[in-house]
Protein backbone atom coordinates (compact mmCIF):
# COMPACT_ATOMS: atom_id res chain seq x y z
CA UNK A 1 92.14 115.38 74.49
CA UNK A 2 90.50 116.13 77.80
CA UNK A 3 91.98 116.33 80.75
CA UNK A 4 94.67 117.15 78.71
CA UNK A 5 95.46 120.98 77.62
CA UNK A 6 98.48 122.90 77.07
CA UNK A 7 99.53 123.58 80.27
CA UNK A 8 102.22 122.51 82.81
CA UNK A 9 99.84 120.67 84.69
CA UNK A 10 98.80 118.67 81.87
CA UNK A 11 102.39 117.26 81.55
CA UNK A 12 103.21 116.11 84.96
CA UNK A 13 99.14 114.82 85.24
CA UNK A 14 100.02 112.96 81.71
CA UNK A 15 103.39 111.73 83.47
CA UNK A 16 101.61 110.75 86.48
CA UNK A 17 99.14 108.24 84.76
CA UNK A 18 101.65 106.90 82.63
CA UNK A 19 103.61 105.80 85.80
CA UNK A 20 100.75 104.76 88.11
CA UNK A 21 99.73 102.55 85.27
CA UNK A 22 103.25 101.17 85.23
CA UNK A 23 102.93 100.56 88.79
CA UNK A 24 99.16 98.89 88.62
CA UNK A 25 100.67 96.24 86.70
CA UNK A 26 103.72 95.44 88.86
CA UNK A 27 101.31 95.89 92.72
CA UNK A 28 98.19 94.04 90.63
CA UNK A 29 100.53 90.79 89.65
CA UNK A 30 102.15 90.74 93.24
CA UNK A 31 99.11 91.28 95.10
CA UNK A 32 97.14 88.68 93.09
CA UNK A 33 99.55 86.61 92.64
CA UNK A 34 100.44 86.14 95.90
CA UNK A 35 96.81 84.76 96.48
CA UNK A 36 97.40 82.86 93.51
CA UNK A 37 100.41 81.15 95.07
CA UNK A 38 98.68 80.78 98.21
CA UNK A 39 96.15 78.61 97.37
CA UNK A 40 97.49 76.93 93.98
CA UNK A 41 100.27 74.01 93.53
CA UNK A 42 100.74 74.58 89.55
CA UNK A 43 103.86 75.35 87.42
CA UNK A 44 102.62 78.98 87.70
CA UNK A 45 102.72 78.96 91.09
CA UNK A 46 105.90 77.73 91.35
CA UNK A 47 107.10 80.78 88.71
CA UNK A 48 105.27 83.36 90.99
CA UNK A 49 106.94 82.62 94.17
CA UNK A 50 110.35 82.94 92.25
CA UNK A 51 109.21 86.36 90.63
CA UNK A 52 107.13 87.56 93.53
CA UNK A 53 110.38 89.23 95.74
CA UNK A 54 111.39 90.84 92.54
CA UNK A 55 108.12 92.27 90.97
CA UNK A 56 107.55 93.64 94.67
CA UNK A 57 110.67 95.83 94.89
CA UNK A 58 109.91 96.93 91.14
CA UNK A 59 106.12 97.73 92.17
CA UNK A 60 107.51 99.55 94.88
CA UNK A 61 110.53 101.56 92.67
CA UNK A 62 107.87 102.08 90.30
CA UNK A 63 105.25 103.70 92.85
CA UNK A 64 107.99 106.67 93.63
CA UNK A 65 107.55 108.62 90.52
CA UNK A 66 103.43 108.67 90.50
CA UNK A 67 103.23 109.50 94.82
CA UNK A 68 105.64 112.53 93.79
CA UNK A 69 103.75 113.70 91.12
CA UNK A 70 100.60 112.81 93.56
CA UNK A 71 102.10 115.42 95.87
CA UNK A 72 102.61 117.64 93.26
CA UNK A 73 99.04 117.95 91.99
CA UNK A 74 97.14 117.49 94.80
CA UNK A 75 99.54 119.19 97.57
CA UNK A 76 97.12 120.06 100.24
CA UNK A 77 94.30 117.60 100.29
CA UNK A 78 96.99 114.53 99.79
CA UNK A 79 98.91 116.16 102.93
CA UNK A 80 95.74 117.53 104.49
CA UNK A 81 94.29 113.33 104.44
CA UNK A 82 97.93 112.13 105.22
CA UNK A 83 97.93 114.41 108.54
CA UNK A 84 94.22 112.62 109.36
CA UNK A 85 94.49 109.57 109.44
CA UNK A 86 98.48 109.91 110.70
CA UNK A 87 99.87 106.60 112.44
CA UNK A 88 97.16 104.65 110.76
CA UNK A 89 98.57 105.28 107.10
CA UNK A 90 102.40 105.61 108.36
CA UNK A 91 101.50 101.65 108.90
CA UNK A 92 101.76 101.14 105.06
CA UNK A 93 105.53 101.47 105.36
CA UNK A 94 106.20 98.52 108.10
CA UNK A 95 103.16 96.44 106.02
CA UNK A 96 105.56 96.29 103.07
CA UNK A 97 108.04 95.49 104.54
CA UNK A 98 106.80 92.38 106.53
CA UNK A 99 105.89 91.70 103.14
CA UNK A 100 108.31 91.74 101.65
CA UNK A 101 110.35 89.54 103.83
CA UNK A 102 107.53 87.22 103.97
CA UNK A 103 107.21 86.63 99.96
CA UNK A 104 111.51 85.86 100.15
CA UNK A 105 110.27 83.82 103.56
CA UNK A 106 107.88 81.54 100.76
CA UNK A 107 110.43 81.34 98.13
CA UNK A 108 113.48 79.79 100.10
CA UNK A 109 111.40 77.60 102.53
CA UNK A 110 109.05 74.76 101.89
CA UNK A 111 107.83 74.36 105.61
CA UNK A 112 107.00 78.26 105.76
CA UNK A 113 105.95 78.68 102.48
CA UNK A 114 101.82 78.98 102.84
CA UNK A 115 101.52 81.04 106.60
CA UNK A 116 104.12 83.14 105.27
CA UNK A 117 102.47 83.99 101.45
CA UNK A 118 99.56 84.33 104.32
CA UNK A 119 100.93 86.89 105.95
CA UNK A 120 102.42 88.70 102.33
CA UNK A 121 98.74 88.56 101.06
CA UNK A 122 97.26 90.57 104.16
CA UNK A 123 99.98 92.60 104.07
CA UNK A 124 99.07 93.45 100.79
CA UNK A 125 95.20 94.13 100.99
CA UNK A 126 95.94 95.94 103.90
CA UNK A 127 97.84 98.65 101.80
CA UNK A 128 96.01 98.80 99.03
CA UNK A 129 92.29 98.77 101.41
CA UNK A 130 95.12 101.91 103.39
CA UNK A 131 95.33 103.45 99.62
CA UNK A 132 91.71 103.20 98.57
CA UNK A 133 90.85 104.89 101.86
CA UNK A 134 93.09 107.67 101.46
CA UNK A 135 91.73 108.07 97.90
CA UNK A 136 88.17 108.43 99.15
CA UNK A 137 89.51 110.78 102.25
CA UNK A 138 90.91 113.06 99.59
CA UNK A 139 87.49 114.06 97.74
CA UNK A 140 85.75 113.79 101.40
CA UNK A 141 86.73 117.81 102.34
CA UNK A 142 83.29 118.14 104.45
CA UNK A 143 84.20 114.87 106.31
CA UNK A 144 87.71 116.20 107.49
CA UNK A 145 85.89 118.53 110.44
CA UNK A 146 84.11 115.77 111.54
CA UNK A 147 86.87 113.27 111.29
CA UNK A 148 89.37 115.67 112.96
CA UNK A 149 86.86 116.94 115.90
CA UNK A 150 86.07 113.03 116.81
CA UNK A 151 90.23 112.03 116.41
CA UNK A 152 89.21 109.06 114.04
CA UNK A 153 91.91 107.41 112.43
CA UNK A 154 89.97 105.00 109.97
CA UNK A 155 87.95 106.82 107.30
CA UNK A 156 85.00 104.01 107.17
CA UNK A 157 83.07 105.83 104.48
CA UNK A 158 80.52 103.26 102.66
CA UNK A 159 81.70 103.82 99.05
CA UNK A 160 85.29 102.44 100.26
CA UNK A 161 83.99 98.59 100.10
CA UNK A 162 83.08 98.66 96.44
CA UNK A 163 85.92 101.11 95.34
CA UNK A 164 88.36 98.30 97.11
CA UNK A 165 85.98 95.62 95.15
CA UNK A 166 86.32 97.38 91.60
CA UNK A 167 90.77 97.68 92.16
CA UNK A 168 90.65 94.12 92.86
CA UNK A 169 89.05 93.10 90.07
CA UNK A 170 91.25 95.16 87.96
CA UNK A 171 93.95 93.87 89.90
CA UNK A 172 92.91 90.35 88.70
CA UNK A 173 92.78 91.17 85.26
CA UNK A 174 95.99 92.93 85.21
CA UNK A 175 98.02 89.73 87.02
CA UNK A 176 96.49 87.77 84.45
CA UNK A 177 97.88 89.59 81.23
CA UNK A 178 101.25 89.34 83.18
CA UNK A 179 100.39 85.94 84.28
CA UNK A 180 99.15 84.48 80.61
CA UNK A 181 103.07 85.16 79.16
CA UNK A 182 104.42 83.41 82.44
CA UNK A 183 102.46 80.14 82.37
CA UNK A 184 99.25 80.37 79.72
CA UNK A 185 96.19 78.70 80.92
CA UNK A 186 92.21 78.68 80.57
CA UNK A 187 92.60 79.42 84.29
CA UNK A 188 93.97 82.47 83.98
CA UNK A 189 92.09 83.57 81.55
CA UNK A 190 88.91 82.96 83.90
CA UNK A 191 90.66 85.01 86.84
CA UNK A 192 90.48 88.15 84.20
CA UNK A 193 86.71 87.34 83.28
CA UNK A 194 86.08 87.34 86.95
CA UNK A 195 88.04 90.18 87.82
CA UNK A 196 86.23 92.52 85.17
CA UNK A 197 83.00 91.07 86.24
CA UNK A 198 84.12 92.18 89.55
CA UNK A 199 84.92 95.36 88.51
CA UNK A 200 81.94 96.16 86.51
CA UNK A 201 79.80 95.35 88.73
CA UNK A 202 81.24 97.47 91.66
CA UNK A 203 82.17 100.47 89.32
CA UNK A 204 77.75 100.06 88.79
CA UNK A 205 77.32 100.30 92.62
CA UNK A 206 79.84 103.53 93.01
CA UNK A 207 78.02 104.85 90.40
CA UNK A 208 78.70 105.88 86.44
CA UNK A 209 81.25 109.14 85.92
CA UNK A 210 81.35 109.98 82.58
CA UNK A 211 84.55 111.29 82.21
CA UNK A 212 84.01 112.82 78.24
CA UNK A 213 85.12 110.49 75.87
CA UNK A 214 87.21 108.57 78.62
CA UNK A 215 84.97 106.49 79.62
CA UNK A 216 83.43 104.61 76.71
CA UNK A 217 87.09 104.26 75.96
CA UNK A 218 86.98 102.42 78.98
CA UNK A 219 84.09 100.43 78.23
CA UNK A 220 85.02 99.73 74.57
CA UNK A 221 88.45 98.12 75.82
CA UNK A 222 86.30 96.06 78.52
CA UNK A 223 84.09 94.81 76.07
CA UNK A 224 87.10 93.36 73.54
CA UNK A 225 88.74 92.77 76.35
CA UNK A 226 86.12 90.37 77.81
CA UNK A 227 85.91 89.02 74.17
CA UNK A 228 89.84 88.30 74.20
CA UNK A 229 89.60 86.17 77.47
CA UNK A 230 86.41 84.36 76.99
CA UNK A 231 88.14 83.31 73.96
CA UNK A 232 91.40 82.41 75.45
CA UNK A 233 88.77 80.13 78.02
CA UNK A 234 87.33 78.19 74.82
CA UNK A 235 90.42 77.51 72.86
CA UNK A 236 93.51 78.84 74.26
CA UNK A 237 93.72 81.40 71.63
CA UNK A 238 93.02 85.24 71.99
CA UNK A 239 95.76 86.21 74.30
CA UNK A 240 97.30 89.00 71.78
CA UNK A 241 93.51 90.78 71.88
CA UNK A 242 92.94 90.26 75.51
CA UNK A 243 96.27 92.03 76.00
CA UNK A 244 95.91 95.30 74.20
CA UNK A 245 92.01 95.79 75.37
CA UNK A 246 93.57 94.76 78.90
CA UNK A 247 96.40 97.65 78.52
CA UNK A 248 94.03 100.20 76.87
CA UNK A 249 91.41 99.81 79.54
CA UNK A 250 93.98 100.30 82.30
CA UNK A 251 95.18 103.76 80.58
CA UNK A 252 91.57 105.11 80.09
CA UNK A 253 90.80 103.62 83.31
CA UNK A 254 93.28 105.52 85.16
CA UNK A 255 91.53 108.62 83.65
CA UNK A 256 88.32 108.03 84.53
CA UNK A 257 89.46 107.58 88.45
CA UNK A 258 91.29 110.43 88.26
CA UNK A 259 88.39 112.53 86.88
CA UNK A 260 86.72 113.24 90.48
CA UNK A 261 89.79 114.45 91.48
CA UNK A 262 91.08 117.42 88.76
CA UNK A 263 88.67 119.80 90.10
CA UNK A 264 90.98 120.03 92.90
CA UNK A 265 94.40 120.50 91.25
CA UNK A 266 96.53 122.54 92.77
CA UNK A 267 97.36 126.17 90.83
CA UNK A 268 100.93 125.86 89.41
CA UNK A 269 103.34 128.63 91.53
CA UNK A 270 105.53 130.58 88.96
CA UNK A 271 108.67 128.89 90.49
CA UNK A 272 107.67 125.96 89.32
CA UNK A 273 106.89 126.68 85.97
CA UNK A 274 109.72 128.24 85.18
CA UNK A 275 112.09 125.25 86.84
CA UNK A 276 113.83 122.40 84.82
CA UNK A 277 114.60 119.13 85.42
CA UNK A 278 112.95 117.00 83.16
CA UNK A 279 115.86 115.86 81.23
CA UNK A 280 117.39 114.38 84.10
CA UNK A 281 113.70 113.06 85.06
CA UNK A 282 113.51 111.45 81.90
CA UNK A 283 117.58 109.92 81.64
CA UNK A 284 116.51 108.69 85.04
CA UNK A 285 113.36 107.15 83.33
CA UNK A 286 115.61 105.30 81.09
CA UNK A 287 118.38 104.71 82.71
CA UNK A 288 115.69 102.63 85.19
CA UNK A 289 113.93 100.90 82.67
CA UNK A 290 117.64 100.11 81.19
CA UNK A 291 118.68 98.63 84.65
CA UNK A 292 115.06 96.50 85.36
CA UNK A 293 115.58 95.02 81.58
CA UNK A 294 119.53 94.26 82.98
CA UNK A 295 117.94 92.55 85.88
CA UNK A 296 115.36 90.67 84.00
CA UNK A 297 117.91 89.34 81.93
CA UNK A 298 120.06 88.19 84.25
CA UNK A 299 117.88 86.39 86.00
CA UNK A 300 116.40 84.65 83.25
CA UNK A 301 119.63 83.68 81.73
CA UNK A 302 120.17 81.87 85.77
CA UNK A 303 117.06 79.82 85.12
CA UNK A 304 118.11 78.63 82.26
């Protein structure tokens, strides 16, 4: 099924959406629920700040394997944008960082607890307003003269607002499937009808890509999984519906973003063809998952 064909490049583009859905889930509940934490004093709240440290560093661990095969793919405009907007996106690395200190900050200390989730949550849109620009930089190939010749740093192209607007309603959504198994509530079912009103109505402003069959995939699962939350809000039921439509629209909506972009795929060298390594690739995959389930474990069993 389109994009997907038998070729090389269909495997590692198939590998990369599996894993930068993996790592939507993990950067959507952190992000989120950091604002959630922020501004909340609920037993969820209390859960999140626990969790947050943890579901950072394994949003983090799980954002290596899709920026590799982002590299791979889409070698010189991703290094070509990188270049552009230089110091500027180098600043993702330190942003993490001070927020990831700040999220352990909020979990061991009452008296620092809110400026410091402060701090994690603009930390956080920081990065991901840092990603959506360099997403938008990337299709921009015209713009790079322009923004090279002037020494601009900031790509402040006008679709970048509503692109931001339509991940962070996904991003809502996505914290609250995560969110609904922590600590269910009508709440959070009314953070994911927001969020995919949110995103709907900025994906409208960006504009419609119909990305073959893709995309009414995509608005199938956002339909049900509208249905699933809005019935979640009435009676507290729903949440195994509102789950799968949740999941299936991240997967087709992960194609549909990436659809701009395949025109520009990079031709695969013979070397690389011809190379191996996905066994270890995929022990590694399991041995990972095998390790984050350890973890999980662990700490649950310490709760308890």
């Amino acid at each position: 099924m389109w994009p997907f064909t038998a070729s090389m490049q269909s495997v590692w583009l198939a590998l990369y959406l599996a894993t930068f859905a993996l790592h939507a889930v993990f950067v959507s509940t952190v992000a989120i629920g950091t604002g959630y934490a922020l501004v909340r004093k609920d037993a969820l709240a209390d859960k999140l700040r626990d969790w947050l440290p943890f579901l950072l560093g394994a949003g983090i661990t799980a954002g290596v394997a899709p920026l590799l095969f982002l590299q791979l793919l889409y070698q010189r405009r991703f290094y070509t944008a990188n270049l552009l907007m230089g110091p500027r996106w180098g600043a993702v690395v330190p942003a993490l960082i001070v927020g990831f200190y700040a999220l352990y900050l909020a979990k061991a200390s009452v008296k620092w607890r809110r400026p410091a989730l402060g701090v994690g949550l603009a930390c956080f849109l920081f990065v991901a307003w840092s990603w959506t620009e360099i997403h938008a930089l990337m299709l921009a190939e015209p713009a790079w003269r322009a923004m090279y010749a002037a020494g601009d740093r900031i790509y402040a192209e006008a679709g970048i607002v509503p692109r931001l607007g339509l991940w962070l309603g996904a991003m809502a959504a996505l914290f609250a499937l995560v969110a609904a198994y922590l600590a269910p509530s009508r709440l959070v079912a009314l953070i994911a009808l927001k969020g995919l009103v949110l995103a709907t109505v900025c994906a409208l402003v960006i504009g419609w890509n119909a990305a073959h069959g893709w995309s009414y995939i995509l608005l199938a699962a956002v339909a049900v999984a509208a249905g699933g939350w809005g019935m979640m809000l009435a009676t507290g039921r729903g949440l195994p519906v509102a789950t799968g439509a949740t999941a299936a629209a991240l997967v087709a909506g992960a194609v549909v973003r990436e659809a701009p972009r395949l025109a520009f795929l990079e031709p695969v060298r013979d070397e690389a063809a011809t190379a191996g390594g996905f066994p270890v690739f995929a022990i590694t995959l399991l041995v990972g998952v095998a390790a984050i389930a350890w973890i999980v474990r662990t700490v649950r069993s310490a709760d308890s």
